[in-house]
N, C-alpha and C. Protein backbone atom coordinates (compact mmCIF):
# COMPACT_ATOMS: atom_id res chain seq x y z
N UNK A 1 18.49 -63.23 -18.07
CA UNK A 1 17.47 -63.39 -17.06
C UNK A 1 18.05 -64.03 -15.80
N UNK A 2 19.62 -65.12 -15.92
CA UNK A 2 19.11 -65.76 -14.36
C UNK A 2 20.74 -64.77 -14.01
N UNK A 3 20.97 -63.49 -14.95
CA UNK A 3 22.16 -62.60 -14.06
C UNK A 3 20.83 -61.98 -13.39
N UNK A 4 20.01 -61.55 -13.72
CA UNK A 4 18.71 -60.36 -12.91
C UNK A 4 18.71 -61.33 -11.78
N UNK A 5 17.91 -62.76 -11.68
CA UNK A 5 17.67 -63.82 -10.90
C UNK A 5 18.58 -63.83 -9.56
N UNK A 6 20.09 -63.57 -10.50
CA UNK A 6 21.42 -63.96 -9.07
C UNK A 6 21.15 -62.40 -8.32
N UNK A 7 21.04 -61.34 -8.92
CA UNK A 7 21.14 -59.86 -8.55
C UNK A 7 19.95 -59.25 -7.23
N UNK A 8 18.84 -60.36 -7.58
CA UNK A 8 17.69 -59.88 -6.76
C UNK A 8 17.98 -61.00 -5.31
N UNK A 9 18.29 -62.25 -5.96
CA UNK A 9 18.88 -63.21 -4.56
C UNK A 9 19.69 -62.66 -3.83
N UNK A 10 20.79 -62.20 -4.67
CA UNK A 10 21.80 -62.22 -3.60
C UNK A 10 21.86 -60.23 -2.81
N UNK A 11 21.01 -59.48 -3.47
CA UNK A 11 21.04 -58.46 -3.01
C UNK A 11 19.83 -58.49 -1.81
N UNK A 12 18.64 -59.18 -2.10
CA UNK A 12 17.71 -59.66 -0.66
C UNK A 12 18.36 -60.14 0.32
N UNK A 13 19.34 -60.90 -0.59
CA UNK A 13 20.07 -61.88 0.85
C UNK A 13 20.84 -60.86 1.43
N UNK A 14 21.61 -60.12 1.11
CA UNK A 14 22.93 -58.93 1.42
C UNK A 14 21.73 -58.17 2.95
N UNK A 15 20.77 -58.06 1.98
CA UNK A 15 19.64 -56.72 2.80
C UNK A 15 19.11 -56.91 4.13
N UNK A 16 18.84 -58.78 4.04
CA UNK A 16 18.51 -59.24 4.97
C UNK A 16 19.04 -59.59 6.09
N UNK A 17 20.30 -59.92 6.14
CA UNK A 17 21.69 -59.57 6.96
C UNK A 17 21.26 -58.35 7.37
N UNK A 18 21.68 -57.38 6.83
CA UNK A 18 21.47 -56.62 7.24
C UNK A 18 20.73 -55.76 7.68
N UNK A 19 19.57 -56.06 7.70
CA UNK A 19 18.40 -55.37 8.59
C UNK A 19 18.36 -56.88 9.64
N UNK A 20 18.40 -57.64 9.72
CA UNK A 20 18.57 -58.62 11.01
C UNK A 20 19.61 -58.30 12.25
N UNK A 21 20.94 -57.76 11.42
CA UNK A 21 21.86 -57.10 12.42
C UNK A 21 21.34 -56.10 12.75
N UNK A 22 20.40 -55.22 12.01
CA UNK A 22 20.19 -53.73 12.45
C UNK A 22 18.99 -53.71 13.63
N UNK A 23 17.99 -54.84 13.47
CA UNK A 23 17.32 -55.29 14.46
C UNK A 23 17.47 -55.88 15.45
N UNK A 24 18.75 -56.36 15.58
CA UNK A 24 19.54 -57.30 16.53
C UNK A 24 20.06 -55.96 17.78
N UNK A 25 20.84 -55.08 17.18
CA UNK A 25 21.72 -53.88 17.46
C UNK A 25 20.64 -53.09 18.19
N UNK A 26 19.36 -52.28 17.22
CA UNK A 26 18.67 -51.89 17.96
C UNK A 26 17.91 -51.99 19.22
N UNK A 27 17.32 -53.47 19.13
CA UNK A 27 16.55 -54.44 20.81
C UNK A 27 17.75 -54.18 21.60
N UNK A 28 19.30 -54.45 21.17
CA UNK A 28 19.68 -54.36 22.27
C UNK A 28 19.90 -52.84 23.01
N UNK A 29 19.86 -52.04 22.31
CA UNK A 29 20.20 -50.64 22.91
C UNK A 29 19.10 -50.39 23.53
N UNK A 30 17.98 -50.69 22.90
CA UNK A 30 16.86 -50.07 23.49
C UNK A 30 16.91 -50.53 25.27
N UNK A 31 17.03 -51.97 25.15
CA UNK A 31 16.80 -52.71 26.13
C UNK A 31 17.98 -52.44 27.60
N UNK A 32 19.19 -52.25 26.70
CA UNK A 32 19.69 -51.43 28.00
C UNK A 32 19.34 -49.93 28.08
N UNK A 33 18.76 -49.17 27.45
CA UNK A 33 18.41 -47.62 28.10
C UNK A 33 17.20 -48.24 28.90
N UNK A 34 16.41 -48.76 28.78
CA UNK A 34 15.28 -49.34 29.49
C UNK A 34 15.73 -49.59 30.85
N UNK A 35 16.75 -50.57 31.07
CA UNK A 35 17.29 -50.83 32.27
C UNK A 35 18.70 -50.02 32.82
N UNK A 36 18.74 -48.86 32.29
CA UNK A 36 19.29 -47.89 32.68
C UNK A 36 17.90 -46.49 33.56
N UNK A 37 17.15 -46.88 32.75
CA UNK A 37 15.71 -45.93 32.88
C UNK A 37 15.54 -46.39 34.48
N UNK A 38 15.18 -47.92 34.20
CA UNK A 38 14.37 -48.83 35.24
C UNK A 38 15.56 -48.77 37.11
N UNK A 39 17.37 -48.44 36.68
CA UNK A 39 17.98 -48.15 37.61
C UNK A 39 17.60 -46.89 38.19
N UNK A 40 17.40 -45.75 37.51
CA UNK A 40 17.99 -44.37 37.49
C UNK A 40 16.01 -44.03 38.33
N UNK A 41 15.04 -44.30 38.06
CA UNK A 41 14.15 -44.01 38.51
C UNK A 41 13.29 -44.99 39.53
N UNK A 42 11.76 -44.56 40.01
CA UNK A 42 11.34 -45.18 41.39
C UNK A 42 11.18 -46.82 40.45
N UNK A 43 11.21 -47.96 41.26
CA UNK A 43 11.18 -49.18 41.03
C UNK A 43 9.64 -49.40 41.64
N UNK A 44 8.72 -49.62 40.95
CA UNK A 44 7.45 -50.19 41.32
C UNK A 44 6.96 -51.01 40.44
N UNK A 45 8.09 -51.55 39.99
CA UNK A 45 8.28 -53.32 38.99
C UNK A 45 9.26 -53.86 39.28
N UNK A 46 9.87 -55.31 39.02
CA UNK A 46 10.69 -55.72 38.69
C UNK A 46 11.44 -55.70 37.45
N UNK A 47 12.58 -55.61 37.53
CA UNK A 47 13.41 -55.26 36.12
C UNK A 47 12.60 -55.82 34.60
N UNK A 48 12.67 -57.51 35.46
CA UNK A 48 12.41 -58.01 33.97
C UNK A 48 11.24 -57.55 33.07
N UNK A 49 10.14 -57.19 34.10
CA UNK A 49 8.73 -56.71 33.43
C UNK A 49 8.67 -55.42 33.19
N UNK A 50 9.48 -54.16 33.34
CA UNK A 50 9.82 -53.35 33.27
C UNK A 50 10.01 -53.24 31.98
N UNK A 51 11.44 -54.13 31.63
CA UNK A 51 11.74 -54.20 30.00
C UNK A 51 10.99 -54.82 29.25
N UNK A 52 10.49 -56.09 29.50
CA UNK A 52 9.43 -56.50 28.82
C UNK A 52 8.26 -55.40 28.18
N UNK A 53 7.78 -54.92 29.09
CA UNK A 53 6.24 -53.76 28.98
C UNK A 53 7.37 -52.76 27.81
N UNK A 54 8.64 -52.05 28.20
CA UNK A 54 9.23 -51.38 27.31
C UNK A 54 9.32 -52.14 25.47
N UNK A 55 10.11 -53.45 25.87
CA UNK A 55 10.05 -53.66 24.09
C UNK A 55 9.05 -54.02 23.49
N UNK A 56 7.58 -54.12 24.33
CA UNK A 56 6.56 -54.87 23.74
C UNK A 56 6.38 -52.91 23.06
N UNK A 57 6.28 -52.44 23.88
CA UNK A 57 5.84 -50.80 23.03
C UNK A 57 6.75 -50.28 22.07
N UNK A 58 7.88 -50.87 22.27
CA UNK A 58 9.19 -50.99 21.17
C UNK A 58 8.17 -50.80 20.02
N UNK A 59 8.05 -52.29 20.20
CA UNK A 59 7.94 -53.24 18.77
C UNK A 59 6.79 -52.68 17.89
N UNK A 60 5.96 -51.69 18.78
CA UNK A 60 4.70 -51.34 18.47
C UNK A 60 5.00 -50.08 17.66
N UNK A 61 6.58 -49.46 17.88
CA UNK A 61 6.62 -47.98 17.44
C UNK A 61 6.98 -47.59 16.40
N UNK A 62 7.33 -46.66 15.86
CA UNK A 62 7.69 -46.16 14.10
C UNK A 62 8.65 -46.59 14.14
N UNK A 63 10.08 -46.55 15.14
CA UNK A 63 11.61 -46.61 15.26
C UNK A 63 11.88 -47.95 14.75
N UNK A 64 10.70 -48.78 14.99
CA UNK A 64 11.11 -50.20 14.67
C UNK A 64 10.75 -51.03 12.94
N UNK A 65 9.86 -50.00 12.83
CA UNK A 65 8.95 -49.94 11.21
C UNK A 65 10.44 -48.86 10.39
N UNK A 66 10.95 -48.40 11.27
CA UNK A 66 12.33 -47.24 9.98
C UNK A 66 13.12 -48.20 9.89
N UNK A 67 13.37 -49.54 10.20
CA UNK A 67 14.01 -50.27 9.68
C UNK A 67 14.02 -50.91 8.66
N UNK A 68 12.47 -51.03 8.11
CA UNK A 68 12.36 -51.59 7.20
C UNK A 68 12.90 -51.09 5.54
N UNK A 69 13.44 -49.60 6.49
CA UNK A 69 14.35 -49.04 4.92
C UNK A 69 15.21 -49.24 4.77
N UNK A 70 15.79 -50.61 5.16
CA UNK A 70 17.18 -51.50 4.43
C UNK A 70 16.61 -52.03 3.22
N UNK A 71 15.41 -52.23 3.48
CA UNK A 71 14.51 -52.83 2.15
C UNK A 71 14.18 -51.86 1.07
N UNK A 72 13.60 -50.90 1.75
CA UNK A 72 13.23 -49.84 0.29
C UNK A 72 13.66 -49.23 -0.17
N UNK A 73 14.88 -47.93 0.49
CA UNK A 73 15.79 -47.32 0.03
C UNK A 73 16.53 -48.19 -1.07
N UNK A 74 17.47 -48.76 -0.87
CA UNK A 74 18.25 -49.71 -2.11
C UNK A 74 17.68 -50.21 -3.23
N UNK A 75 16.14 -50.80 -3.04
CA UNK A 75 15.84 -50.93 -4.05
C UNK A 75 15.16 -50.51 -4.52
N UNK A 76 14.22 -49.36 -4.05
CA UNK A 76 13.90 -47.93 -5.03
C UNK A 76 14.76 -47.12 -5.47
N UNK A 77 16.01 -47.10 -4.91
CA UNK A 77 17.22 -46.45 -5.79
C UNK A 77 17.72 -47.38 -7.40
N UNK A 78 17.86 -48.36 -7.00
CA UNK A 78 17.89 -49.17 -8.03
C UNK A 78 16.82 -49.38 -9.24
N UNK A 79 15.98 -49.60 -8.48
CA UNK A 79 14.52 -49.59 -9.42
C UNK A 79 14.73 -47.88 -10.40
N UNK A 80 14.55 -46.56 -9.12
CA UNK A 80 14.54 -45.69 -10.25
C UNK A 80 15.90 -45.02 -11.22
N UNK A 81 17.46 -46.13 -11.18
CA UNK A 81 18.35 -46.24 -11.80
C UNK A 81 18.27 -46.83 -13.08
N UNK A 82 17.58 -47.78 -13.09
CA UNK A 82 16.90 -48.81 -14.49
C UNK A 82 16.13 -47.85 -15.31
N UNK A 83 14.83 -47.40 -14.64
CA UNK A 83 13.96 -46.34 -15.21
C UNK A 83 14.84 -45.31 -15.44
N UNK A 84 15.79 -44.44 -15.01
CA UNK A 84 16.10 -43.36 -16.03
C UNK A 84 17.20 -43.92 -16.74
N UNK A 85 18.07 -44.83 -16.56
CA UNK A 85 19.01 -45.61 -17.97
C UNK A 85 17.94 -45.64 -19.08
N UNK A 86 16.84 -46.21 -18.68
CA UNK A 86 16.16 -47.42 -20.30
C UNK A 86 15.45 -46.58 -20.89
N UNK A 87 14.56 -45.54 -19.89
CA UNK A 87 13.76 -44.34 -20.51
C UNK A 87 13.85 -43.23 -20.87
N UNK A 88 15.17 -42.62 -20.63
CA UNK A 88 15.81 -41.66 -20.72
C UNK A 88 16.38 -41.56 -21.53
């Protein structure tokens, strides 16, 4: 029981890294095409509110919710690895 215990800690912990970097990585790309957008077309904002209004709709969109499959992928693979070992 506390090998399952170390396996679920330390693989949340692994996951969580890594969807924090993957959320880290993403804001920033977004945020410079935003202010690549905000150069390249008419200016009837200032930069900063420009990007702002952009990551607030970010944050609102699916692109930012597909991250959350650092979480599910791995461990619905795992989960249905157990189920066909034990039941199978």
């Amino acid at each position: 029981m506390i090998a399952l215990l170390q396996l679920v800690v330390g693989g949340l912990s692994i996951l969580t890294v890594i969807y924090v970097g993957l959320s880290i990585y993403s804001r920033r790309i977004r945020r410079g095409k935003l202010r690549q957008k905000w150069r390249n077309g008419p200016r009837l904002v200032d930069l900063d509110s420009f990007v702002q209004r952009g990551l607030k709709k970010y944050d609102n969109s699916i692109r930012r919710k597909l991250i959350l499959g650092v979480y599910i992928i791995p461990v619905g693979l795992v989960v249905l690895i157990i189920y066909l070992t034990n039941f199978n």
